[in-house]
PDB file of N, CA and C in Angstrom:
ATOM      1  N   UNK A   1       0.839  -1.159   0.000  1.00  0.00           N
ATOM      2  CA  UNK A   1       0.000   0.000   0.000  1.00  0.00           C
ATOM      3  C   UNK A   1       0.887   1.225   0.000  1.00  0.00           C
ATOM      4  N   UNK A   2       0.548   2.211  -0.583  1.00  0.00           N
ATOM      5  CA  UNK A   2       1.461   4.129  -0.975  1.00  0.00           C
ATOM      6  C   UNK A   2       0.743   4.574  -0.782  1.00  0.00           C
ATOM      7  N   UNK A   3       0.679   5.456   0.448  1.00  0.00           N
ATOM      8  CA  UNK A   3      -0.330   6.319   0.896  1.00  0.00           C
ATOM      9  C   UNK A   3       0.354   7.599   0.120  1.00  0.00           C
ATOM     10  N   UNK A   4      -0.202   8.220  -0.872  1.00  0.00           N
ATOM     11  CA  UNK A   4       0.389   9.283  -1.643  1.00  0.00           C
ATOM     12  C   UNK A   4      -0.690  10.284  -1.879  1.00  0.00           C
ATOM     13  N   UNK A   5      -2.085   9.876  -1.183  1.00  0.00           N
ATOM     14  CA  UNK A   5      -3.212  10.448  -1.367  1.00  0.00           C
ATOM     15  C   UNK A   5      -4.002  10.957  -0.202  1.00  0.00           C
ATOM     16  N   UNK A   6      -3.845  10.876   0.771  1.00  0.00           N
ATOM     17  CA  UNK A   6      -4.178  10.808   1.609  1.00  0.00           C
ATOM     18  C   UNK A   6      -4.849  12.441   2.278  1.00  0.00           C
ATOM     19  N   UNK A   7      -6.331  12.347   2.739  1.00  0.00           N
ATOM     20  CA  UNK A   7      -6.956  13.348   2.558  1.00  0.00           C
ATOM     21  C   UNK A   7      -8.189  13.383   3.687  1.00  0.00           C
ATOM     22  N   UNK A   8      -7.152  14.239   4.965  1.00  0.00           N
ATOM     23  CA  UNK A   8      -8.213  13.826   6.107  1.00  0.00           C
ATOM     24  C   UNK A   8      -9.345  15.111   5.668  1.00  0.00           C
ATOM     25  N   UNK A   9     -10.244  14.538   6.657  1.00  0.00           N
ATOM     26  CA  UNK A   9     -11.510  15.738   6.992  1.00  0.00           C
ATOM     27  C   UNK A   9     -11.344  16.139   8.483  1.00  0.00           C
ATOM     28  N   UNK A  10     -11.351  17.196   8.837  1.00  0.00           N
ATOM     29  CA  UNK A  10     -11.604  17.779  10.021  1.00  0.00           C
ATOM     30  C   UNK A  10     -12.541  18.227  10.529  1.00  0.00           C
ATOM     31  N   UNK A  11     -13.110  17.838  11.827  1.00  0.00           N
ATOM     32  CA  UNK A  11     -14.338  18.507  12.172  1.00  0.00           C
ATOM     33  C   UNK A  11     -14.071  18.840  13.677  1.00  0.00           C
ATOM     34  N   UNK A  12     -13.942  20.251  13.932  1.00  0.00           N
ATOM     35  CA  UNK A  12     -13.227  20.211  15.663  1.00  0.00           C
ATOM     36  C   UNK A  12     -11.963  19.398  15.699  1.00  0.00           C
ATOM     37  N   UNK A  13     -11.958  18.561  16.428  1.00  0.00           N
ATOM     38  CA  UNK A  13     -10.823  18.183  16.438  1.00  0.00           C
ATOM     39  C   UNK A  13     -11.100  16.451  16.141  1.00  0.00           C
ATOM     40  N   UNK A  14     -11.578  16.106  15.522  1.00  0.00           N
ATOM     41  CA  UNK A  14     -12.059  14.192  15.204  1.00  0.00           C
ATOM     42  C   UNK A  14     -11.245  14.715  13.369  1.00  0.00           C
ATOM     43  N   UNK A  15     -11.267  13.469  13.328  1.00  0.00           N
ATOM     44  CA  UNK A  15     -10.417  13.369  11.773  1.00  0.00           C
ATOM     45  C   UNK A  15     -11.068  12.013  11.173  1.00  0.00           C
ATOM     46  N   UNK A  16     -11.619  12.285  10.240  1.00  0.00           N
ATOM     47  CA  UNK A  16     -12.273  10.938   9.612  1.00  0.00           C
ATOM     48  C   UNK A  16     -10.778  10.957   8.076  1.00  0.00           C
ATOM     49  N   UNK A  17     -10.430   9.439   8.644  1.00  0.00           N
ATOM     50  CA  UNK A  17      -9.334   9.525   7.053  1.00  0.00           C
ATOM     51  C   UNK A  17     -10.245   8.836   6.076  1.00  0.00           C
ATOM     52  N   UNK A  18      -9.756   9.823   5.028  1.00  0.00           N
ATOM     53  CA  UNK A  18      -9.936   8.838   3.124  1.00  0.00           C
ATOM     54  C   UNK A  18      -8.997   8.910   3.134  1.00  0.00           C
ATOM     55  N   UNK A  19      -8.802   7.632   2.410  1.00  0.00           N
ATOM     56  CA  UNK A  19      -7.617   7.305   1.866  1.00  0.00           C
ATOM     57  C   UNK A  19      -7.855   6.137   0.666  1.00  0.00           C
ATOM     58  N   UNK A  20      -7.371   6.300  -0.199  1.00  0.00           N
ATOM     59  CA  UNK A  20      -7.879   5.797  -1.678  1.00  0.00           C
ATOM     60  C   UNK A  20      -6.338   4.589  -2.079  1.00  0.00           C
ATOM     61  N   UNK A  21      -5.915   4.207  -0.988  1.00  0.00           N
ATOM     62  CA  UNK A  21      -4.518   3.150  -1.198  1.00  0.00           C
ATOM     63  C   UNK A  21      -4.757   2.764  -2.529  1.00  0.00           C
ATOM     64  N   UNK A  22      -3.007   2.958  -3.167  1.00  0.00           N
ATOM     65  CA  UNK A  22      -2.681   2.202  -4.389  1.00  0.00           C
ATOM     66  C   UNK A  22      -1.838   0.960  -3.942  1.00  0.00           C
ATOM     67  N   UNK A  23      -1.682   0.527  -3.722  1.00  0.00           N
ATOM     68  CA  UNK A  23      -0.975  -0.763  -4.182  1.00  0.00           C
ATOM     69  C   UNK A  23       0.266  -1.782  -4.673  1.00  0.00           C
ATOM     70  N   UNK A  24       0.838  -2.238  -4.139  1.00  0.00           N
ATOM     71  CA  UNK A  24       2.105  -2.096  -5.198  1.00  0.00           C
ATOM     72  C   UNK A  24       2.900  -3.787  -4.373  1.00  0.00           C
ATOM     73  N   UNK A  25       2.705  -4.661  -5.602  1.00  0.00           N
ATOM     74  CA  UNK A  25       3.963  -6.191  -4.923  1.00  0.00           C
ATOM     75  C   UNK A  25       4.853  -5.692  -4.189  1.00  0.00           C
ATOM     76  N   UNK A  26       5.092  -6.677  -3.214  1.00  0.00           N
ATOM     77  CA  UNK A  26       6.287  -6.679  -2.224  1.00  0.00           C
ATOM     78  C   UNK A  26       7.383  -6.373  -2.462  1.00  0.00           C
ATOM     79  N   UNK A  27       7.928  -6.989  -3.867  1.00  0.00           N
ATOM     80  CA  UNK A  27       8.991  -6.518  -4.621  1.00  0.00           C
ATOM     81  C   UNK A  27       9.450  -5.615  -4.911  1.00  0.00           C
ATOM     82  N   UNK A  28       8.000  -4.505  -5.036  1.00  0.00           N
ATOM     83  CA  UNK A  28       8.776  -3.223  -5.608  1.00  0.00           C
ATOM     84  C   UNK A  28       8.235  -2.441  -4.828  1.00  0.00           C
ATOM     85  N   UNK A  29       8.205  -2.619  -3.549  1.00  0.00           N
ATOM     86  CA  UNK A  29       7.550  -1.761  -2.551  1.00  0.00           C
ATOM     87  C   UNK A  29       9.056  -1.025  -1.764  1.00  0.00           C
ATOM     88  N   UNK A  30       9.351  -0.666  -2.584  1.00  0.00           N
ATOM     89  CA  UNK A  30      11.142  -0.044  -2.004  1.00  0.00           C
ATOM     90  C   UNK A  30      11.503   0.617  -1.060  1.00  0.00           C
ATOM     91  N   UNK A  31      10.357   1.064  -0.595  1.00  0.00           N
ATOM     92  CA  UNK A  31      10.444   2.189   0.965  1.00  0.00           C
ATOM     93  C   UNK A  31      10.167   1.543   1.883  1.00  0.00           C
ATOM     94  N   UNK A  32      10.477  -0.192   2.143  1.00  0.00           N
ATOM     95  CA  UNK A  32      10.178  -0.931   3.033  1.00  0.00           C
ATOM     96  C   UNK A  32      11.504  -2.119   3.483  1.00  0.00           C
ATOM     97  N   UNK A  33      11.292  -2.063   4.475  1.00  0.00           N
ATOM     98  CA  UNK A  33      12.403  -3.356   5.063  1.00  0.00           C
ATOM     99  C   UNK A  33      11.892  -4.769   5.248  1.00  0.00           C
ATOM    100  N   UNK A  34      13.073  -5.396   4.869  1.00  0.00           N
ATOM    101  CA  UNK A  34      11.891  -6.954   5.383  1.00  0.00           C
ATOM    102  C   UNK A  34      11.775  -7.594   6.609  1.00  0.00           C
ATOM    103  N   UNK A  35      12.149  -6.710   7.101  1.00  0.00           N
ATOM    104  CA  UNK A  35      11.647  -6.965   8.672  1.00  0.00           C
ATOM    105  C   UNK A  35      10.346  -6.135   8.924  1.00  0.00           C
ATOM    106  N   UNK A  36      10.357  -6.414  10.200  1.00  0.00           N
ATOM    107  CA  UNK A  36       9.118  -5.913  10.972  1.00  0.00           C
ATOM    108  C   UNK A  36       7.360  -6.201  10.833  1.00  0.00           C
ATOM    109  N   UNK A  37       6.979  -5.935  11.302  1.00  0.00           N
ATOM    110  CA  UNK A  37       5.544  -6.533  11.471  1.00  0.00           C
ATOM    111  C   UNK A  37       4.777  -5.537  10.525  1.00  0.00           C
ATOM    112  N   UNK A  38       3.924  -6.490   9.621  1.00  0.00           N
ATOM    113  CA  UNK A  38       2.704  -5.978   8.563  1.00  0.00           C
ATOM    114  C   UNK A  38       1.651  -6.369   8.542  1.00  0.00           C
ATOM    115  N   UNK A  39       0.338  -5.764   9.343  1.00  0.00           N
ATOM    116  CA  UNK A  39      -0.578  -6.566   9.087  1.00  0.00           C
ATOM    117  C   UNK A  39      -1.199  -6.739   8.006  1.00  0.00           C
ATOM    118  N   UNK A  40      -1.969  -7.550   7.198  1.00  0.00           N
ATOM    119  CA  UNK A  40      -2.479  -8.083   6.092  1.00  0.00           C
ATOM    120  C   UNK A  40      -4.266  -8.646   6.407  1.00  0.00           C
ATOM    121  N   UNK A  41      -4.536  -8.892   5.121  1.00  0.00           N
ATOM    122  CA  UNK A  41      -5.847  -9.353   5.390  1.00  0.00           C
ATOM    123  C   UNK A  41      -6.188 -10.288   4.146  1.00  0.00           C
ATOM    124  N   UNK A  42      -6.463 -11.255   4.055  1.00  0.00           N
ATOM    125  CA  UNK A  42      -6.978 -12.336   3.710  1.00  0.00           C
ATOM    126  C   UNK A  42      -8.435 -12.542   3.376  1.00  0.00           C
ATOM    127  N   UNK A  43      -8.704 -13.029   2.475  1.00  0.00           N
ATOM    128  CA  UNK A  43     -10.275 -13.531   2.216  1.00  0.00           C
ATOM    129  C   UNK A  43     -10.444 -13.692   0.573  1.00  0.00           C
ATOM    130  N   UNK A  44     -10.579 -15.202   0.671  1.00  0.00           N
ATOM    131  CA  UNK A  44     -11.091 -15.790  -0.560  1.00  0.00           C
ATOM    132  C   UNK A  44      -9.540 -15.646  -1.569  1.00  0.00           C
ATOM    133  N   UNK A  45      -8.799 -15.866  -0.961  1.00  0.00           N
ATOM    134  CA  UNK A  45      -7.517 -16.033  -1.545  1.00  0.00           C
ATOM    135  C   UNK A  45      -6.370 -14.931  -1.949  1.00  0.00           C
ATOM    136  N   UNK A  46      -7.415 -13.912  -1.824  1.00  0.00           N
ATOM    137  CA  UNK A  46      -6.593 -12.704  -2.064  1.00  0.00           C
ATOM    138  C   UNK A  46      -6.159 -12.301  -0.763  1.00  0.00           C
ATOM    139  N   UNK A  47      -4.737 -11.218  -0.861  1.00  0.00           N
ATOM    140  CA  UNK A  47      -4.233 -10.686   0.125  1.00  0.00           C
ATOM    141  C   UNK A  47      -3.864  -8.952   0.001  1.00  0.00           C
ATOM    142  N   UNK A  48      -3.782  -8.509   1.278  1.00  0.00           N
ATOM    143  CA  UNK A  48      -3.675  -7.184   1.097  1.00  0.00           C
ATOM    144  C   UNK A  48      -2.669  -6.912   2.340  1.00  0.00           C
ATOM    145  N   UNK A  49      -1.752  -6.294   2.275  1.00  0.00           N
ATOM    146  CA  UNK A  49      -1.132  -5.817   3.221  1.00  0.00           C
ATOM    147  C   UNK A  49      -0.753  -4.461   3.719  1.00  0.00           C
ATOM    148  N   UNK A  50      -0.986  -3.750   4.952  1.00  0.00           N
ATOM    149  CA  UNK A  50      -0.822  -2.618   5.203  1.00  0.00           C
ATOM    150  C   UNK A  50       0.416  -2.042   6.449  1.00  0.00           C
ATOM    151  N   UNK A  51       1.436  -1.482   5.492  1.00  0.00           N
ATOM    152  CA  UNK A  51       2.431  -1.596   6.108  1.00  0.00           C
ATOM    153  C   UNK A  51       2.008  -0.690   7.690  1.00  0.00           C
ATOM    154  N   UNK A  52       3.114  -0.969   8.896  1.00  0.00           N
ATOM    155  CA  UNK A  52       2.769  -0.211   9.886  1.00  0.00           C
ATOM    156  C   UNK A  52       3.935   1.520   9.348  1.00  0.00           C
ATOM    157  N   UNK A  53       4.402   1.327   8.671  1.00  0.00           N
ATOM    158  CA  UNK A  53       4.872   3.035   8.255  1.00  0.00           C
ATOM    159  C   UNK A  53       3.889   3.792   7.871  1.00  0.00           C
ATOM    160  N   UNK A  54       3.030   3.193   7.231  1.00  0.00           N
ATOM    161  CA  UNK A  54       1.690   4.352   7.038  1.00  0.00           C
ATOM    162  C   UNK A  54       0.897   3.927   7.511  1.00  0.00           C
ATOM    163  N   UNK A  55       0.376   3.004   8.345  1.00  0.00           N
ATOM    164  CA  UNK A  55      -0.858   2.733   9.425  1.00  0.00           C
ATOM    165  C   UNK A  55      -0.243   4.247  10.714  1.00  0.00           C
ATOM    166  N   UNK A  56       1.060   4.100  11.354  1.00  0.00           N
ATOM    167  CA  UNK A  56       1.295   4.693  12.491  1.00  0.00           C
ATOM    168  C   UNK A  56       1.282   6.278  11.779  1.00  0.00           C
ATOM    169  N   UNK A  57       1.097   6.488  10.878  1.00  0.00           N
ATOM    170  CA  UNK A  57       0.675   8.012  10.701  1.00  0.00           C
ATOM    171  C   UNK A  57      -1.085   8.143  10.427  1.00  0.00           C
ATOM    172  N   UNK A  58      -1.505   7.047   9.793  1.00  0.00           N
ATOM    173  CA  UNK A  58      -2.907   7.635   9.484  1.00  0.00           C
ATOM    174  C   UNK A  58      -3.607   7.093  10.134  1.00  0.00           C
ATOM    175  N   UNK A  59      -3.361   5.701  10.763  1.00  0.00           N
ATOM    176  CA  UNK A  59      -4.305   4.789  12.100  1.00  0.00           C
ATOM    177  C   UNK A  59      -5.584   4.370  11.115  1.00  0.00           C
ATOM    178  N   UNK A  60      -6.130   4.918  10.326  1.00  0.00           N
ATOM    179  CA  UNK A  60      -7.463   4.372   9.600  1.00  0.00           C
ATOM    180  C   UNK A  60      -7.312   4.296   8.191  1.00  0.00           C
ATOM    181  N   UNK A  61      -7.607   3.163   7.590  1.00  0.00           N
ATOM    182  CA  UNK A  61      -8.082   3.047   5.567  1.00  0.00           C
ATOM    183  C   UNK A  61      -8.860   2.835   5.696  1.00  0.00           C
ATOM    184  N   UNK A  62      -9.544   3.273   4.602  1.00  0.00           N
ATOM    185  CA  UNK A  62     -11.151   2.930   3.749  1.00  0.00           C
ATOM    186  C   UNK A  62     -10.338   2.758   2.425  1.00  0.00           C
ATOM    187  N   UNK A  63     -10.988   1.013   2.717  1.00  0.00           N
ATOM    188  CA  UNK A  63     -10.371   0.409   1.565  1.00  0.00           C
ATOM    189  C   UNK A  63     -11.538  -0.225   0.476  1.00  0.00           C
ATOM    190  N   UNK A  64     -11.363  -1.236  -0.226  1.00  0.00           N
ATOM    191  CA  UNK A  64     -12.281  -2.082  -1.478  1.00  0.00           C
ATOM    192  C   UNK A  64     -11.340  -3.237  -1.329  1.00  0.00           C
ATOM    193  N   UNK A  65     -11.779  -4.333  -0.331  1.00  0.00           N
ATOM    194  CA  UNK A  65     -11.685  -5.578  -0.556  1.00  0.00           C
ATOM    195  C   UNK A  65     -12.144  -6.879  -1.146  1.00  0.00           C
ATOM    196  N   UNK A  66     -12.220  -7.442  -2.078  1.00  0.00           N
ATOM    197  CA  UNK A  66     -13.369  -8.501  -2.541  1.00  0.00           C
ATOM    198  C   UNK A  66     -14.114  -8.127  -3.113  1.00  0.00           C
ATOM    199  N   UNK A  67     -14.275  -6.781  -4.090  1.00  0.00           N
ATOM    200  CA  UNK A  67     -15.739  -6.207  -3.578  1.00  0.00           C
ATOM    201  C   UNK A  67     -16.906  -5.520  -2.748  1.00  0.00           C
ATOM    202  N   UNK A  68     -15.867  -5.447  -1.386  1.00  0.00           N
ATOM    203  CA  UNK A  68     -16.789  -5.151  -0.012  1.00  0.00           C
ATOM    204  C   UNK A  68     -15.630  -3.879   0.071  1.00  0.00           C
ATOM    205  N   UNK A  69     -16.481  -2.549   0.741  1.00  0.00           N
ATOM    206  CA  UNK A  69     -15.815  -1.623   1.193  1.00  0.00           C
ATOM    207  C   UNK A  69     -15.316  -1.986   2.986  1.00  0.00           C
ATOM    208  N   UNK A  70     -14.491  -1.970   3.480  1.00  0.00           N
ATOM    209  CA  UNK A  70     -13.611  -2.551   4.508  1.00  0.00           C
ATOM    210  C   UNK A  70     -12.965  -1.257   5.301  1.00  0.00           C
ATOM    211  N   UNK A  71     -12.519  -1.440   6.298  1.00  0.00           N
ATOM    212  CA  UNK A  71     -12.151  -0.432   7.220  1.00  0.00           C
ATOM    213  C   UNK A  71     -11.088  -1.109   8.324  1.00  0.00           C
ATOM    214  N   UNK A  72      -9.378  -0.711   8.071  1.00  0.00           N
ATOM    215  CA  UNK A  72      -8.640  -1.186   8.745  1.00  0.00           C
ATOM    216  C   UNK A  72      -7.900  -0.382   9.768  1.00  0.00           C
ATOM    217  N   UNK A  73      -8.003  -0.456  10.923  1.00  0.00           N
ATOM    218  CA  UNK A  73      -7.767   0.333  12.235  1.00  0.00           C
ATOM    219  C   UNK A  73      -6.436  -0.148  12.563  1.00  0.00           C
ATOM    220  N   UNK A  74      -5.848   0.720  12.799  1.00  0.00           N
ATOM    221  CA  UNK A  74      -4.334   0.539  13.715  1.00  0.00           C
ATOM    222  C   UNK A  74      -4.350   1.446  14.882  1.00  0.00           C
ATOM    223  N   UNK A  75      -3.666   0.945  16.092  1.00  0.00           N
ATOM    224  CA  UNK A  75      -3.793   1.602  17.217  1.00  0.00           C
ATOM    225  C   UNK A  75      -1.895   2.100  17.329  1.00  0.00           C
ATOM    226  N   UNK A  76      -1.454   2.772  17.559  1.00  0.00           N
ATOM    227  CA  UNK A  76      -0.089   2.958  17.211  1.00  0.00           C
ATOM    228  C   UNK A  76       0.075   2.893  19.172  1.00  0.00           C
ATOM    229  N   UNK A  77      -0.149   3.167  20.580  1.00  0.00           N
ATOM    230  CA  UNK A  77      -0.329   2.957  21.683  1.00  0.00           C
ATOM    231  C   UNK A  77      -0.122   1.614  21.994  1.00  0.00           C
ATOM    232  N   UNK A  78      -1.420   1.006  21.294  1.00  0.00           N
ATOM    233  CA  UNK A  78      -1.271  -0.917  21.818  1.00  0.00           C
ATOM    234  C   UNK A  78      -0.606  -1.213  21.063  1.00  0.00           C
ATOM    235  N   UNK A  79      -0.839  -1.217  19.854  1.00  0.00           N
ATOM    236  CA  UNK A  79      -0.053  -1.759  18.657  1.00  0.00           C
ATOM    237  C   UNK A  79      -1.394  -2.996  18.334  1.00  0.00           C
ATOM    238  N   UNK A  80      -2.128  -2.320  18.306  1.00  0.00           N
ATOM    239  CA  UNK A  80      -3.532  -3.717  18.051  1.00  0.00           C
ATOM    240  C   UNK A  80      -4.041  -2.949  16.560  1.00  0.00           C
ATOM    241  N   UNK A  81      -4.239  -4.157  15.871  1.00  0.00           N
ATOM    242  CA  UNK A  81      -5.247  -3.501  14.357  1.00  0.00           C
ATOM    243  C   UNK A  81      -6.436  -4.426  14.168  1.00  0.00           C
ATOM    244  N   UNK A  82      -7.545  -4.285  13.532  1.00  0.00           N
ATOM    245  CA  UNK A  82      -8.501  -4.918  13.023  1.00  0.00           C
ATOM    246  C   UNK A  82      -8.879  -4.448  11.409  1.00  0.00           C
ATOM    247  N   UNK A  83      -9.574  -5.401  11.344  1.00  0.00           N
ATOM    248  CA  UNK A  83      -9.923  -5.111   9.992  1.00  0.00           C
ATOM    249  C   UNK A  83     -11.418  -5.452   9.729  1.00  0.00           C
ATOM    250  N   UNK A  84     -12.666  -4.325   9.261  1.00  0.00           N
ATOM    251  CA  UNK A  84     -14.168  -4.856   9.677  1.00  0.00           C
ATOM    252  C   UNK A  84     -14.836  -4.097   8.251  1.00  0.00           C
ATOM    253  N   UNK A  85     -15.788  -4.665   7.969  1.00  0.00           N
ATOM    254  CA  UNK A  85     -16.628  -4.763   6.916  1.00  0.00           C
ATOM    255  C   UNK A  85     -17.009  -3.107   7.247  1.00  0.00           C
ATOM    256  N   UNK A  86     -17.188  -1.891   5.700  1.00  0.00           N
ATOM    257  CA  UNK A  86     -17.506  -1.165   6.488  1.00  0.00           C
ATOM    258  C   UNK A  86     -19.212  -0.423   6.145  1.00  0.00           C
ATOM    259  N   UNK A  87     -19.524  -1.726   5.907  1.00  0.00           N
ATOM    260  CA  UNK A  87     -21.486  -1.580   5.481  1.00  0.00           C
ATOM    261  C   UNK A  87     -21.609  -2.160   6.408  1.00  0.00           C
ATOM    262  N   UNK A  88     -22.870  -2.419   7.052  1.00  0.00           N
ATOM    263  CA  UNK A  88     -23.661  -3.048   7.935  1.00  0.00           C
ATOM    264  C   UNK A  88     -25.132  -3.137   7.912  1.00  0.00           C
ATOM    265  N   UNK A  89     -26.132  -3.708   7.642  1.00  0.00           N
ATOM    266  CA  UNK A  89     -27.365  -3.366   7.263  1.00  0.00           C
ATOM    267  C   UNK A  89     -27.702  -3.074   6.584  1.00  0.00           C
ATOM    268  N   UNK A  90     -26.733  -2.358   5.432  1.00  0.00           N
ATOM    269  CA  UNK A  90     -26.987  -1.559   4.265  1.00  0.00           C
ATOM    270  C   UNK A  90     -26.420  -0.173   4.405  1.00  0.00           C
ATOM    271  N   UNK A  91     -25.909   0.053   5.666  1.00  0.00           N
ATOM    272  CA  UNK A  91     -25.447   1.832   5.897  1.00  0.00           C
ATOM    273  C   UNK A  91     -23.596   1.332   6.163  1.00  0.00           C
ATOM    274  N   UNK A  92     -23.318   2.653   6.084  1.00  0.00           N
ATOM    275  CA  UNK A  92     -21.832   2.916   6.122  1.00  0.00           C
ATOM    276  C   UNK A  92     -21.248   3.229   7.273  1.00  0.00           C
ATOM    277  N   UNK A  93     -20.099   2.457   8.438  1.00  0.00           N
ATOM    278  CA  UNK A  93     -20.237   3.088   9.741  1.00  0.00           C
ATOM    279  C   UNK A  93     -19.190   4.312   9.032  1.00  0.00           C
ATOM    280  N   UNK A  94     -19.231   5.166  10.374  1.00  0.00           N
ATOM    281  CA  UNK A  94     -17.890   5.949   9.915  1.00  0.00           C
ATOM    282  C   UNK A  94     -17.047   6.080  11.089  1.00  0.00           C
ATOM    283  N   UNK A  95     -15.712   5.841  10.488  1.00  0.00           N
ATOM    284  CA  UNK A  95     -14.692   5.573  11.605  1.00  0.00           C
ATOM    285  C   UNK A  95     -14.007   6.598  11.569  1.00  0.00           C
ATOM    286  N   UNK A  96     -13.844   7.214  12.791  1.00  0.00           N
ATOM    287  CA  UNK A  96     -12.910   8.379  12.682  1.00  0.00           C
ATOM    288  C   UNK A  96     -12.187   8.325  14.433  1.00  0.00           C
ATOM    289  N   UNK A  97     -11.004   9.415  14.265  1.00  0.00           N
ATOM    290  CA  UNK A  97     -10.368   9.565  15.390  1.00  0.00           C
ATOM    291  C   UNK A  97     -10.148  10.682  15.962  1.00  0.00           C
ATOM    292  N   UNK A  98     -10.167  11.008  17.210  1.00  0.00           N
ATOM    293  CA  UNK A  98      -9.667  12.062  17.955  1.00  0.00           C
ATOM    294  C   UNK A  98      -8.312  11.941  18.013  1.00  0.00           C
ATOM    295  N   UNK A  99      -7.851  13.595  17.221  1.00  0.00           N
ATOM    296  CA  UNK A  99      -6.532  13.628  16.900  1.00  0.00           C
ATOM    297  C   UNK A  99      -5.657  14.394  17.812  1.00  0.00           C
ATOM    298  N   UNK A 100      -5.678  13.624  19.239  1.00  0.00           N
ATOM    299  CA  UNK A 100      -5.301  14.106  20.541  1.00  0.00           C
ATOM    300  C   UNK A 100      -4.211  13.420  20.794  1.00  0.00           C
ATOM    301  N   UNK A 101      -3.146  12.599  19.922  1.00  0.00           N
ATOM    302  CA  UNK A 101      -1.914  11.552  20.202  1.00  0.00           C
ATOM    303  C   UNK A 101      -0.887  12.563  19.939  1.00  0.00           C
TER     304      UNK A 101
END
């Protein structure tokens, strides 16, 4: 993932991120080491990985996984991430953060 787009909203002080990730094989992902921890996400054979160099600056993607719009959280404090569907019922949650770190 190249966060090269990246385009918060501000409201007071909460920050909802867009972010429109491009993409790019492991191979030629050159601004990366092969160490360290990446979380990834899985489903139906495909994979996606989101490095922690641009999780620990933006903490939130709104991504397109499978088909399904998706929402991957990084906590840069715990060091905990998830990754959650981001329709529910038919509506869109919206994830945003207080940009108090």
């Amino acid at each position: 993932m190249y966060c090269g787009k990246h385009k918060p909203v501000s409201a007071g002080n909460v920050k909802i991120s867009h972010l429109n990730p491009t993409f790019v094989k492991a191979s030629q992902a050159r601004f990366l080491r092969d160490t360290g921890r990446v979380p990834a996400l899985t489903r139906n054979g495909n994979s996606k990985a989101y490095p922690l160099r641009i999780l620990n600056r933006h903490e939130i993607v709104n991504d397109r996984f499978g088909g399904e719009e998706v929402i991957i959280t990084y906590c840069p404090l715990c060091g905990s991430d998830t990754a959650n569907k981001a329709k529910v019922n038919g509506s869109f949650l919206i994830q945003c953060l207080r940009a108090a770190l």
